[in-house]
N, C-alpha and C. Protein backbone atom coordinates (compact mmCIF):
# COMPACT_ATOMS: atom_id res chain seq x y z
N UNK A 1 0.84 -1.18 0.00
CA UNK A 1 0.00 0.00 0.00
C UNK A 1 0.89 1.24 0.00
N UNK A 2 0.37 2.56 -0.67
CA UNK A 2 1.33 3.47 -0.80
C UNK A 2 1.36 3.66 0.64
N UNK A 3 2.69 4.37 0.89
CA UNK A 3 3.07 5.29 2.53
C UNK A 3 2.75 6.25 2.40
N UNK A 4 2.31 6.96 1.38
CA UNK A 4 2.26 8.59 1.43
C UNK A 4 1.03 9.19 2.03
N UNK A 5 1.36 10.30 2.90
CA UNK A 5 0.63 10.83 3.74
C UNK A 5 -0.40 11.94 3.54
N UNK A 6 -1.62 11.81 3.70
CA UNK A 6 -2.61 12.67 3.17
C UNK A 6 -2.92 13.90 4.61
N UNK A 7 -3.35 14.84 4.08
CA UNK A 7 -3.90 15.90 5.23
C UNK A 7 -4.90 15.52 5.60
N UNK A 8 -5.35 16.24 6.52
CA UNK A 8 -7.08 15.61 7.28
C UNK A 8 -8.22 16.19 6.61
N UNK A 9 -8.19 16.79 5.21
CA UNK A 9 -8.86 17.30 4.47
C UNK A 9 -8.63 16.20 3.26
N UNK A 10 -7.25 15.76 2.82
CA UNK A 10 -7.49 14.86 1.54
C UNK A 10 -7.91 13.57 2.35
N UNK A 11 -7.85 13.52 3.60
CA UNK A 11 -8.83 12.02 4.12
C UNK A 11 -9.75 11.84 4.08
N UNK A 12 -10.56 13.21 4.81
CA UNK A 12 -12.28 13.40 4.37
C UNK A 12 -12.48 13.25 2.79
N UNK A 13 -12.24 14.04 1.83
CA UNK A 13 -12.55 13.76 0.74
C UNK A 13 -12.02 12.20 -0.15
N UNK A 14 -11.15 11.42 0.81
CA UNK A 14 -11.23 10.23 -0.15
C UNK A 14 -12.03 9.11 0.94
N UNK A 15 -12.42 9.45 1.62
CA UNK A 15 -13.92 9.26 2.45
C UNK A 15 -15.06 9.64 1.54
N UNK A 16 -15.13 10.28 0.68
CA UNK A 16 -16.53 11.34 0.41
C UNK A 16 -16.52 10.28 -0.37
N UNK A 17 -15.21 10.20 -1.47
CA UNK A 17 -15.29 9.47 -2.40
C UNK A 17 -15.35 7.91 -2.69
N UNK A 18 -14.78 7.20 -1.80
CA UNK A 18 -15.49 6.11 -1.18
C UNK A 18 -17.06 5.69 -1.05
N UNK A 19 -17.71 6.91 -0.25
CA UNK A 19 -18.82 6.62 -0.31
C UNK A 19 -19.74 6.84 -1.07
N UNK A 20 -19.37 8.07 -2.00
CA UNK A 20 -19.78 8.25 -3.08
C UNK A 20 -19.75 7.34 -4.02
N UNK A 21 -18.76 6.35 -4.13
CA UNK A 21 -18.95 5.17 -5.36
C UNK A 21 -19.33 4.20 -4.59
N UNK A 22 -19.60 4.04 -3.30
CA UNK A 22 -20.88 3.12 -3.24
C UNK A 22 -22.22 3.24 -3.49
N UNK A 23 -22.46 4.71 -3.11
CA UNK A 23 -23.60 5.00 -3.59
C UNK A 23 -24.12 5.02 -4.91
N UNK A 24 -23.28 4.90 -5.72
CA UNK A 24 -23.51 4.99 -7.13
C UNK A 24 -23.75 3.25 -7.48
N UNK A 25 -23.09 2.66 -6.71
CA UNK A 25 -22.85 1.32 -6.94
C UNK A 25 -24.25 0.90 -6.41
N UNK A 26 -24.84 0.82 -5.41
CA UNK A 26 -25.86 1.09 -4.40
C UNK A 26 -27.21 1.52 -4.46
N UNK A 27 -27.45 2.88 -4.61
CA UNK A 27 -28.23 3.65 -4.79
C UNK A 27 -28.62 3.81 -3.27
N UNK A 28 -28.02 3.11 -2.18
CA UNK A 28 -28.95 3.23 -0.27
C UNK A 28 -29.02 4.75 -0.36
N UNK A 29 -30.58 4.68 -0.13
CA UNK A 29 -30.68 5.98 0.94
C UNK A 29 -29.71 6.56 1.90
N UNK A 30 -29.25 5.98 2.63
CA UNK A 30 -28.48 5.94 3.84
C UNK A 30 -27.41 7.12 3.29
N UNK A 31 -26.72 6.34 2.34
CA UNK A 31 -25.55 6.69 1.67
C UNK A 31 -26.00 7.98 1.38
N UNK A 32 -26.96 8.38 0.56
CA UNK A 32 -27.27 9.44 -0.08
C UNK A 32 -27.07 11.09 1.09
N UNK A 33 -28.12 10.34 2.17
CA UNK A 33 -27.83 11.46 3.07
C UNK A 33 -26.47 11.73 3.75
N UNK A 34 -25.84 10.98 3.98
CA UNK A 34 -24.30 11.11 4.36
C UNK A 34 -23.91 11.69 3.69
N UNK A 35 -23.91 11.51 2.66
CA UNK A 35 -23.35 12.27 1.42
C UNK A 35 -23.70 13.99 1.77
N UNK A 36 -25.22 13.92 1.79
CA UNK A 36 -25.67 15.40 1.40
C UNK A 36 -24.83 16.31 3.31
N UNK A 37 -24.87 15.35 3.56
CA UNK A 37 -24.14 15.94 5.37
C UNK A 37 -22.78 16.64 5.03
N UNK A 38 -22.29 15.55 4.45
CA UNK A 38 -20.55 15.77 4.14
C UNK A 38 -20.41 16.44 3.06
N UNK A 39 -21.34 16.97 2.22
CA UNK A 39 -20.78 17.62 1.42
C UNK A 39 -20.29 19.25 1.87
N UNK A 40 -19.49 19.66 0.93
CA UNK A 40 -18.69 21.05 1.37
C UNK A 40 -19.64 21.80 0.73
N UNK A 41 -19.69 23.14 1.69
CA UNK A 41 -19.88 24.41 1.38
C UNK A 41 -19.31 24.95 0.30
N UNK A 42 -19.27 26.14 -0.07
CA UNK A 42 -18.49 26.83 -0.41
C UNK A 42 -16.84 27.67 0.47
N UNK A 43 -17.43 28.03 1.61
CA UNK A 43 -16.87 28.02 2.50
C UNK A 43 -15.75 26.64 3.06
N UNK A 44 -15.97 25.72 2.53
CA UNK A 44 -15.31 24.43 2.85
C UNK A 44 -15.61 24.03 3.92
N UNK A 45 -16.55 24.28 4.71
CA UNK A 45 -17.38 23.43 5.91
C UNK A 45 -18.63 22.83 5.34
N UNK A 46 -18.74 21.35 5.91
CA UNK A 46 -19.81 20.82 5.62
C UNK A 46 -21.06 20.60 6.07
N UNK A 47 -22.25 20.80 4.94
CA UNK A 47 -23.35 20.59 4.77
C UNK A 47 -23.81 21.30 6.46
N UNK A 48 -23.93 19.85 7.14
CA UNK A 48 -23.98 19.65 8.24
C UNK A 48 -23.07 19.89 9.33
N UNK A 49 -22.32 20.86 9.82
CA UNK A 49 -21.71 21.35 11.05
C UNK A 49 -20.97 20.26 11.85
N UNK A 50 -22.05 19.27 12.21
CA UNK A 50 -21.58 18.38 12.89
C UNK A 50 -21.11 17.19 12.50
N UNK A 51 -20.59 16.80 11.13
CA UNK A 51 -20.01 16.33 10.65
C UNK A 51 -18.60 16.60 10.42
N UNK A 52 -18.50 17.80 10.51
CA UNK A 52 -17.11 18.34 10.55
C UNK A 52 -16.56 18.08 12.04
N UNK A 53 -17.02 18.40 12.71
CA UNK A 53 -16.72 17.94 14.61
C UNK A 53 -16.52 16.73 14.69
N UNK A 54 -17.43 15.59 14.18
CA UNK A 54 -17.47 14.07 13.79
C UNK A 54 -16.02 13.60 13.19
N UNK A 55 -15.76 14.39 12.44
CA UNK A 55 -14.77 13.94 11.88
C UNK A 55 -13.30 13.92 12.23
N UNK A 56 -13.51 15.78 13.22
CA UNK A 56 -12.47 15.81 13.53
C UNK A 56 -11.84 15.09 14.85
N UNK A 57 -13.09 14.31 15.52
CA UNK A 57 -13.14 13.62 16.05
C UNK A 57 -12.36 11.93 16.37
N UNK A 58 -12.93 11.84 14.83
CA UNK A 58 -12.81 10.22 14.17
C UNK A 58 -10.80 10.52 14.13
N UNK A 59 -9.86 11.37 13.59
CA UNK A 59 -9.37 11.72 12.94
C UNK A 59 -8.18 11.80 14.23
N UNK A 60 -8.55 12.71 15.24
CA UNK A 60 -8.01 12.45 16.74
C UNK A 60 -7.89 11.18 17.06
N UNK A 61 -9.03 10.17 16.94
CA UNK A 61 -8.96 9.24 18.20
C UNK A 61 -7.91 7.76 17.02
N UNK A 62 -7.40 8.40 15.51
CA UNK A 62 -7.38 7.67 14.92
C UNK A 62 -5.04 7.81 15.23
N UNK A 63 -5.32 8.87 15.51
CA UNK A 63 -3.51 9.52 15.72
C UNK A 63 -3.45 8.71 17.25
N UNK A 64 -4.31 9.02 18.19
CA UNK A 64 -4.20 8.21 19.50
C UNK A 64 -3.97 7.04 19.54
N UNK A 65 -4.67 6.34 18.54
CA UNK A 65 -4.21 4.77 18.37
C UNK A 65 -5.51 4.36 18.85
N UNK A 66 -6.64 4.51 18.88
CA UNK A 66 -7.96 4.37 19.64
C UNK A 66 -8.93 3.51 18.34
N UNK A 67 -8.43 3.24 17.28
CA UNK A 67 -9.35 2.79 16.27
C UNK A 67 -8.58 1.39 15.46
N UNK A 68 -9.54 0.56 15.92
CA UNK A 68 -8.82 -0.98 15.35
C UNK A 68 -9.59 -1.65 14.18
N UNK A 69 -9.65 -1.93 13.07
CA UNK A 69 -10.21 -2.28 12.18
C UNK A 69 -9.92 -3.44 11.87
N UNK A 70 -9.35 -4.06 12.70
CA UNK A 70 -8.85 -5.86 12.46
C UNK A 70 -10.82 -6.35 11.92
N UNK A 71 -10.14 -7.23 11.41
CA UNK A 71 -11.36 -8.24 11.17
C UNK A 71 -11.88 -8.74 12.24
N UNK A 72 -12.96 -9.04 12.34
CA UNK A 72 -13.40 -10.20 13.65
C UNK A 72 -14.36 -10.96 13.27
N UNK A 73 -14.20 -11.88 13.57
CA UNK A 73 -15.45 -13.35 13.29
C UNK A 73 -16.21 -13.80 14.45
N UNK A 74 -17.46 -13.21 14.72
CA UNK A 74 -18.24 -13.81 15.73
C UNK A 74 -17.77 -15.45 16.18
N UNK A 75 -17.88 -15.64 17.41
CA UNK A 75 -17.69 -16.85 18.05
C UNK A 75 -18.56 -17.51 18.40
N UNK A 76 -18.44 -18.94 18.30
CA UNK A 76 -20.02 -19.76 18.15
C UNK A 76 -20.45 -19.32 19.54
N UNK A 77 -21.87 -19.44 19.61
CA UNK A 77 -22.42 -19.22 21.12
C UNK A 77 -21.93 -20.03 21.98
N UNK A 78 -22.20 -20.17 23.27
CA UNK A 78 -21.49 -20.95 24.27
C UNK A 78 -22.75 -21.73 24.36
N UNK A 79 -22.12 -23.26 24.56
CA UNK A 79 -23.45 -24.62 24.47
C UNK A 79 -24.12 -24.18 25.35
């Protein structure tokens, strides 16, 4: 995978874009409104206010070391 390092602005937008080609792929509602949240202003704040806080959020706890994306496989129930 490349090493090269993106700003916390080219992360959000290859986030946008991510979800943007699912949605295209897709068509979910879900997706759609996320979308319309995250999209930028003109101003370059998005849609929704609190998506930008969300993010900068996600983005902190991701430098802390606070976010694990390992795989996990549910474990059979206990007999």
């Amino acid at each position: 995978m490349d090493q090269s390092v993106l700003t916390v602005r080219e992360g959000y937008l290859a986030m946008y874009d991510l979800l943007y080609r699912l949605y295209e792929d897709t068509g979910a509602d879900y997706l759609a409104n996320l979308l319309g949240d995250m999209s930028l202003l003109e101003d370059g704040v998005s849609a929704d206010p609190a998506m930008s806080e969300d993010w900068e959020i996600a983005v902190s706890r991701v430098k802390e070391g606070k976010v694990d994306a390992s795989l996990r496989l549910a474990r059979d129930p206990p007999g």
